[in-house]
Protein backbone atom coordinates (compact mmCIF):
# COMPACT_ATOMS: atom_id res chain seq x y z
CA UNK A 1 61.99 36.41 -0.63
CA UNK A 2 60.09 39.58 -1.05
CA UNK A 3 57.14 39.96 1.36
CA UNK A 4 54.91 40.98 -0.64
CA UNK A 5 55.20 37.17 -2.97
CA UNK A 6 55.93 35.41 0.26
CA UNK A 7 51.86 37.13 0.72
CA UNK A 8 50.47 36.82 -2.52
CA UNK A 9 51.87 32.55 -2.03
CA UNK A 10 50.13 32.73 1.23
CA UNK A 11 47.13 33.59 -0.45
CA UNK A 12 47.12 31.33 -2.49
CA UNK A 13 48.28 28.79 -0.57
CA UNK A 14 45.40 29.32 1.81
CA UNK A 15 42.62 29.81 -1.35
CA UNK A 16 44.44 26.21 -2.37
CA UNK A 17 43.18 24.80 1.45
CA UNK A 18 39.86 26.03 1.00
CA UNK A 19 39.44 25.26 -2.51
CA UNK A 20 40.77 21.57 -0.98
CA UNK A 21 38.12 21.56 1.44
CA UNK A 22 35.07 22.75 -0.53
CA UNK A 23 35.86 19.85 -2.78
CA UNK A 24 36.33 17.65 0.04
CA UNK A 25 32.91 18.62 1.35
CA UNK A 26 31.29 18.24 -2.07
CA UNK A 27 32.58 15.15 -2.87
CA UNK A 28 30.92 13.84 0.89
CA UNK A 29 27.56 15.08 -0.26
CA UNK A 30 28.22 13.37 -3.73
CA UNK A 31 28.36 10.08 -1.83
CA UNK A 32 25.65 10.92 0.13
CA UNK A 33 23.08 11.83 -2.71
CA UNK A 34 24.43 8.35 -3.96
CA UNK A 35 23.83 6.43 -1.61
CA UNK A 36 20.46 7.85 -1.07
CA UNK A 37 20.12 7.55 -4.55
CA UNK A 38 20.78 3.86 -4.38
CA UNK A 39 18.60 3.26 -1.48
CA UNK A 40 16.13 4.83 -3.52
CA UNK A 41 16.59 2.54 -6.34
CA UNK A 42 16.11 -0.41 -4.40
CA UNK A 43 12.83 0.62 -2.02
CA UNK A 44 11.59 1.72 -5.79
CA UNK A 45 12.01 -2.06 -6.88
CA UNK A 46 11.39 -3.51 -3.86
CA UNK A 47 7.68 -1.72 -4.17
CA UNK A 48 7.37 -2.59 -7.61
CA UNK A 49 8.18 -5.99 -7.28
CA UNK A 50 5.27 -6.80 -4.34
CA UNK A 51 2.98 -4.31 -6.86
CA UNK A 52 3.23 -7.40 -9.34
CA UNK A 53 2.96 -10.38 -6.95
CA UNK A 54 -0.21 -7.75 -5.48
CA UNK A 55 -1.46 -7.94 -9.19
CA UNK A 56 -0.83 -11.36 -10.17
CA UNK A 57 -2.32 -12.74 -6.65
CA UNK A 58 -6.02 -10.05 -7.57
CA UNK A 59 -5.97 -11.60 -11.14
CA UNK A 60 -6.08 -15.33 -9.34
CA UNK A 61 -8.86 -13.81 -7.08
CA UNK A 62 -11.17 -12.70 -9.37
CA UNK A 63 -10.71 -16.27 -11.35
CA UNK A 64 -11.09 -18.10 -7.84
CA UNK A 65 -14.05 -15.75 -6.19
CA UNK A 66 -16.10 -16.86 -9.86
CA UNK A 67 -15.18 -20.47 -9.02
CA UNK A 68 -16.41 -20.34 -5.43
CA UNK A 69 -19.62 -18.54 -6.69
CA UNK A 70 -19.77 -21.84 -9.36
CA UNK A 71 -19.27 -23.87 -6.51
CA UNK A 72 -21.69 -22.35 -4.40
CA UNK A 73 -24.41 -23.03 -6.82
CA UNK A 74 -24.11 -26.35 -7.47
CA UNK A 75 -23.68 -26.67 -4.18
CA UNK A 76 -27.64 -25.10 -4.08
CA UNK A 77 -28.28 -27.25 -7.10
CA UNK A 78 -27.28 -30.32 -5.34
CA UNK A 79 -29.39 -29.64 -2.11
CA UNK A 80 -32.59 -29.16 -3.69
CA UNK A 81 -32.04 -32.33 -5.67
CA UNK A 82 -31.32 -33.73 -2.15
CA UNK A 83 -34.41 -32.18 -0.51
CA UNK A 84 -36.49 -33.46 -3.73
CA UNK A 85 -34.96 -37.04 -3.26
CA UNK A 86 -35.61 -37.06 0.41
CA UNK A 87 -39.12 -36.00 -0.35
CA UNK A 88 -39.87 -38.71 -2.71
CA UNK A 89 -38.09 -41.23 -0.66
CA UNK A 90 -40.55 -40.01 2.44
CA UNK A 91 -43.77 -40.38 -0.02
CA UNK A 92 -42.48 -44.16 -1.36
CA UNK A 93 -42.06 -44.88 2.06
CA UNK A 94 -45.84 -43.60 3.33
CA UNK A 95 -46.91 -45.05 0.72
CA UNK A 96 -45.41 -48.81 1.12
CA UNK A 97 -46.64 -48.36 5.05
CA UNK A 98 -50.14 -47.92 3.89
């Protein structure tokens, strides 16, 4: 075969390798970036997910810290009734001594 084809195929044949690898190497980082990608994807939705159980459980908060407060005075209501009560109860009870 002539030399200079039998160098012009060697050329190419050796373009042909690298061409092989560059696509090799691009089709690794094409993985990669998918993977990451994916990974992505699911710490995104992971986060979103708590953000909504985070929201739902400060939307029950609110509706039981107004409750407690409720609670609370009623709570005061009741004692002073009690502390009235007790008072009376100590006045009827001077009184039928006397």
């Amino acid at each position: 075969m002539n030399a200079l084809i039998e160098k012009q195929l060697a050329d190419i044949t050796a373009c042909i390798d690298e061409l092989r690898g560059v696509l090799d190497a691009q089709g690794q980082q094409l993985e990669e970036s998918s993977e990451a990608q994916r990974q992505a994807m699911q710490t995104q939705w992971r986060q979103s997910k708590e953000l909504a159980t985070l929201k739902r459980e400060a939307d029950g908060f609110d509706s039981l810290e107004a409750e407690n407060k409720k609670y609370r005075q009623d709570s005061k209501a009741l004692r002073e009734h009690l502390r009235s009560i007790l008072k009376y109860t100590r006045q009827l009870s001077d009184e039928a001594q006397k």
